[in-house]
C-alpha atoms as a PDB file:
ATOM      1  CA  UNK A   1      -4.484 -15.872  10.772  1.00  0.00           C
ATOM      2  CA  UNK A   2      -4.581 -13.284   8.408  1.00  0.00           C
ATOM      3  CA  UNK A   3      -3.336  -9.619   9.309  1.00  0.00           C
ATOM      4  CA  UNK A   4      -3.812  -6.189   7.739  1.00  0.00           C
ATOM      5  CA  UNK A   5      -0.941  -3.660   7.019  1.00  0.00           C
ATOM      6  CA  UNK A   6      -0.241   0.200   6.403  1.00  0.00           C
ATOM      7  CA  UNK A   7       2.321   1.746   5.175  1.00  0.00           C
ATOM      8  CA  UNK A   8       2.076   5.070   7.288  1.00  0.00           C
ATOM      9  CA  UNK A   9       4.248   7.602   9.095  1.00  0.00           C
ATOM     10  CA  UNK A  10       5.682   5.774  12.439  1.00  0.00           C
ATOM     11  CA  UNK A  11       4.935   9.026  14.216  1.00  0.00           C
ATOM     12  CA  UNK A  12       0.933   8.749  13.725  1.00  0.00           C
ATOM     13  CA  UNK A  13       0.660   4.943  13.423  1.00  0.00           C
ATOM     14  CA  UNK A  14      -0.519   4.370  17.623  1.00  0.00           C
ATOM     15  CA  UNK A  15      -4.363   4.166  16.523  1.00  0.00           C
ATOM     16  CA  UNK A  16      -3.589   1.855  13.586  1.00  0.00           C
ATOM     17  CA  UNK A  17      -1.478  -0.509  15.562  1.00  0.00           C
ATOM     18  CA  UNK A  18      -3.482  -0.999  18.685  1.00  0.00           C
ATOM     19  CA  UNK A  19      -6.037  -1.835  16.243  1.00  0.00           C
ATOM     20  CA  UNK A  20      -4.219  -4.540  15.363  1.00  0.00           C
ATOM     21  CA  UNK A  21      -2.548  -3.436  11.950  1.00  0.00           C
ATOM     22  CA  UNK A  22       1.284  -3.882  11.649  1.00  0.00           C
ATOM     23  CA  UNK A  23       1.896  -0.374  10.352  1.00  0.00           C
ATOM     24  CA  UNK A  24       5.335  -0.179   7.890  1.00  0.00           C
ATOM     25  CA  UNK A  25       7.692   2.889   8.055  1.00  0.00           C
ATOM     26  CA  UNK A  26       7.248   4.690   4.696  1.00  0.00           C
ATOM     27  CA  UNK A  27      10.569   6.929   5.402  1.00  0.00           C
ATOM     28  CA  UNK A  28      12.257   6.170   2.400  1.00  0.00           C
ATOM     29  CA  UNK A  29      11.988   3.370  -1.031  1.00  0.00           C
ATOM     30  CA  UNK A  30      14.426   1.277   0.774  1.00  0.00           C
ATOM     31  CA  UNK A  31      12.159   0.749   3.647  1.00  0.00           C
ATOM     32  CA  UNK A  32       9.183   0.498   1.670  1.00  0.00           C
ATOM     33  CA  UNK A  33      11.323  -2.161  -0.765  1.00  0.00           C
ATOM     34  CA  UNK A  34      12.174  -4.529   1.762  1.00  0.00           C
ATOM     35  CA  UNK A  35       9.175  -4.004   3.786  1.00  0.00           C
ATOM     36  CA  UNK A  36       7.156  -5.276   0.448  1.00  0.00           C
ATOM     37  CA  UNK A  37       9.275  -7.850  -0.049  1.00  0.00           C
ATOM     38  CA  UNK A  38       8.719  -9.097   3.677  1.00  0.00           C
ATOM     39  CA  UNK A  39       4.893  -8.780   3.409  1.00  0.00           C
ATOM     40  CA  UNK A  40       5.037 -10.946   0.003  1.00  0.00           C
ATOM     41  CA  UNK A  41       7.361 -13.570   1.503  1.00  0.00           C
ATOM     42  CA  UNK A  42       5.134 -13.812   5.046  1.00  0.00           C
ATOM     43  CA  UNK A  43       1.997 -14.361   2.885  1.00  0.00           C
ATOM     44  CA  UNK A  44      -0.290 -14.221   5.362  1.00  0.00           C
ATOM     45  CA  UNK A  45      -1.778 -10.174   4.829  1.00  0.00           C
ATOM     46  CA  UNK A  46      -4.798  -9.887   3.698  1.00  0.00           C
ATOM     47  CA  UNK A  47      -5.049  -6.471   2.780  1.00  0.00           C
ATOM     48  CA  UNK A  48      -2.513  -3.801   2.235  1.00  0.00           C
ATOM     49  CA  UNK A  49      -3.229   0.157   2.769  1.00  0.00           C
ATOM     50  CA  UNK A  50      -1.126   2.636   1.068  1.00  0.00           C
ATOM     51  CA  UNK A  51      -1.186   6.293   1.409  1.00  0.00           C
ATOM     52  CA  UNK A  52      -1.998   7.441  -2.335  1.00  0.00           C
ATOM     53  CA  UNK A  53       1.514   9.820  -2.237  1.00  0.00           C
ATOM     54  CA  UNK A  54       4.256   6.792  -1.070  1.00  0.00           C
ATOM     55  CA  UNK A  55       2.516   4.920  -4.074  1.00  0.00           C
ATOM     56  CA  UNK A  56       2.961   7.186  -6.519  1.00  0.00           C
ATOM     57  CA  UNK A  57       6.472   7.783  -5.852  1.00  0.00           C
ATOM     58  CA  UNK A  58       7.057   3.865  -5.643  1.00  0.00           C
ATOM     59  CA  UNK A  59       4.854   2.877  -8.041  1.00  0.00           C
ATOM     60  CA  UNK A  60       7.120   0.142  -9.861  1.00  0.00           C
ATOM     61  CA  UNK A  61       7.914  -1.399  -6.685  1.00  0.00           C
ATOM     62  CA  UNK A  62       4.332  -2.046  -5.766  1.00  0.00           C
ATOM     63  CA  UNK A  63       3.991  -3.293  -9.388  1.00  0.00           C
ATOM     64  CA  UNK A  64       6.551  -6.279  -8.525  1.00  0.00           C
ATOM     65  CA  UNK A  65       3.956  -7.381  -6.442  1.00  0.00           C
ATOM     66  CA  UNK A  66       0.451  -7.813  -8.113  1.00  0.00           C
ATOM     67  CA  UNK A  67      -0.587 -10.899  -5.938  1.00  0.00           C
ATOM     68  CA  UNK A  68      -0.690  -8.671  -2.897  1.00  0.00           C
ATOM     69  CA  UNK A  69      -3.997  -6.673  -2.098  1.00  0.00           C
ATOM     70  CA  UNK A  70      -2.886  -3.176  -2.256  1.00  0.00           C
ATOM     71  CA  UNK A  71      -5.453  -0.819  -0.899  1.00  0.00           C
ATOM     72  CA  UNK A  72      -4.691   2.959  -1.902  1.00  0.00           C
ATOM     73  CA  UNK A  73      -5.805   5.779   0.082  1.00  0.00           C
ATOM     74  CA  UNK A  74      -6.416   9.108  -1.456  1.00  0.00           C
ATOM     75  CA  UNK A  75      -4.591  12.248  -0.480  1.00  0.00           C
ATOM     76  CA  UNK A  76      -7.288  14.716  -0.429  1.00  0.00           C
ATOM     77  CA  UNK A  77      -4.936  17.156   0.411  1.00  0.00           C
ATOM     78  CA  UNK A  78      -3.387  17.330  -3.335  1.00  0.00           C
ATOM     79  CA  UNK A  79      -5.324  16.258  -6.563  1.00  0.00           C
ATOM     80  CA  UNK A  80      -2.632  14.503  -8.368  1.00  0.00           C
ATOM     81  CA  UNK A  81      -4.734  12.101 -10.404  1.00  0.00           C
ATOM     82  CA  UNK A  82      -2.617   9.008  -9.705  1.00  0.00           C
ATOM     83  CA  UNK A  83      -5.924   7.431  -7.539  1.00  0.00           C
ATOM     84  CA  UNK A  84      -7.949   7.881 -10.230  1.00  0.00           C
ATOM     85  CA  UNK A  85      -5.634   6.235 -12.603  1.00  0.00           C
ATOM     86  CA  UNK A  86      -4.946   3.363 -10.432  1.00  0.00           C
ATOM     87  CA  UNK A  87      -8.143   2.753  -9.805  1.00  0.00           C
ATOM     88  CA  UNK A  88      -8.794   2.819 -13.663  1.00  0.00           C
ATOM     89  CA  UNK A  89      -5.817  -0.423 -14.255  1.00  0.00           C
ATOM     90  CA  UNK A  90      -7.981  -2.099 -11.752  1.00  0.00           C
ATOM     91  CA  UNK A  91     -10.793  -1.742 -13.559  1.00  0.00           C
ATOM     92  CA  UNK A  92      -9.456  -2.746 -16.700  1.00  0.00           C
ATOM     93  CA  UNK A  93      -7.959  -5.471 -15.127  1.00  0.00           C
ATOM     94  CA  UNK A  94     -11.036  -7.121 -13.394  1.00  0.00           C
ATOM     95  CA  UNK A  95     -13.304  -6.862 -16.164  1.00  0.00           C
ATOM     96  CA  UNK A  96     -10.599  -8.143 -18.825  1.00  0.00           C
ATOM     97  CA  UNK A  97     -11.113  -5.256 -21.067  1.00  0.00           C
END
């Protein structure tokens, strides 16, 4: 069975997780790092969601990992550009140009 995770702030992860998602603590890149490397080694998530800001800030380390299915979500608190940009590799990437 497939399963869905988040990397999100423990504090407002209830909803998430009694929805089923196994929510990952975002507190710092060594939690995110070995969280990643978990979620790789498990194989079975099918789709991972990723606050826009802990992505920019651990952008190689998600980059180790293009198999996965990282999902980001925009901070539309702060326009920082880094969504758009993502979602322009992506692009480029599934279309081969």
């Amino acid at each position: 069975m497939y399963k869905i995770a988040m990397f999100f702030d423990k504090n407002l992860s209830a909803p998430f997780e009694l929805s089923g998602v196994e929510v990952f603590s975002s507190k710092d890149k060594e939690a995110i790092r070995t969280s990643l490397e978990k979620i790789n080694s498990e194989g079975n998530y099918e789709i991972i969601f990723v606050p826009e800001n802990i992505a920019k800030e651990n952008e190689d380390e998600i980059n180790k990992y293009p198999q996965l299915n990282i999902v980001l979500i925009p901070d539309i608190s702060v326009e920082s550009g880094f969504f758009m940009d993502f979602l322009g590799k992506i692009t480029i990437k599934a279309t081969g140009e």
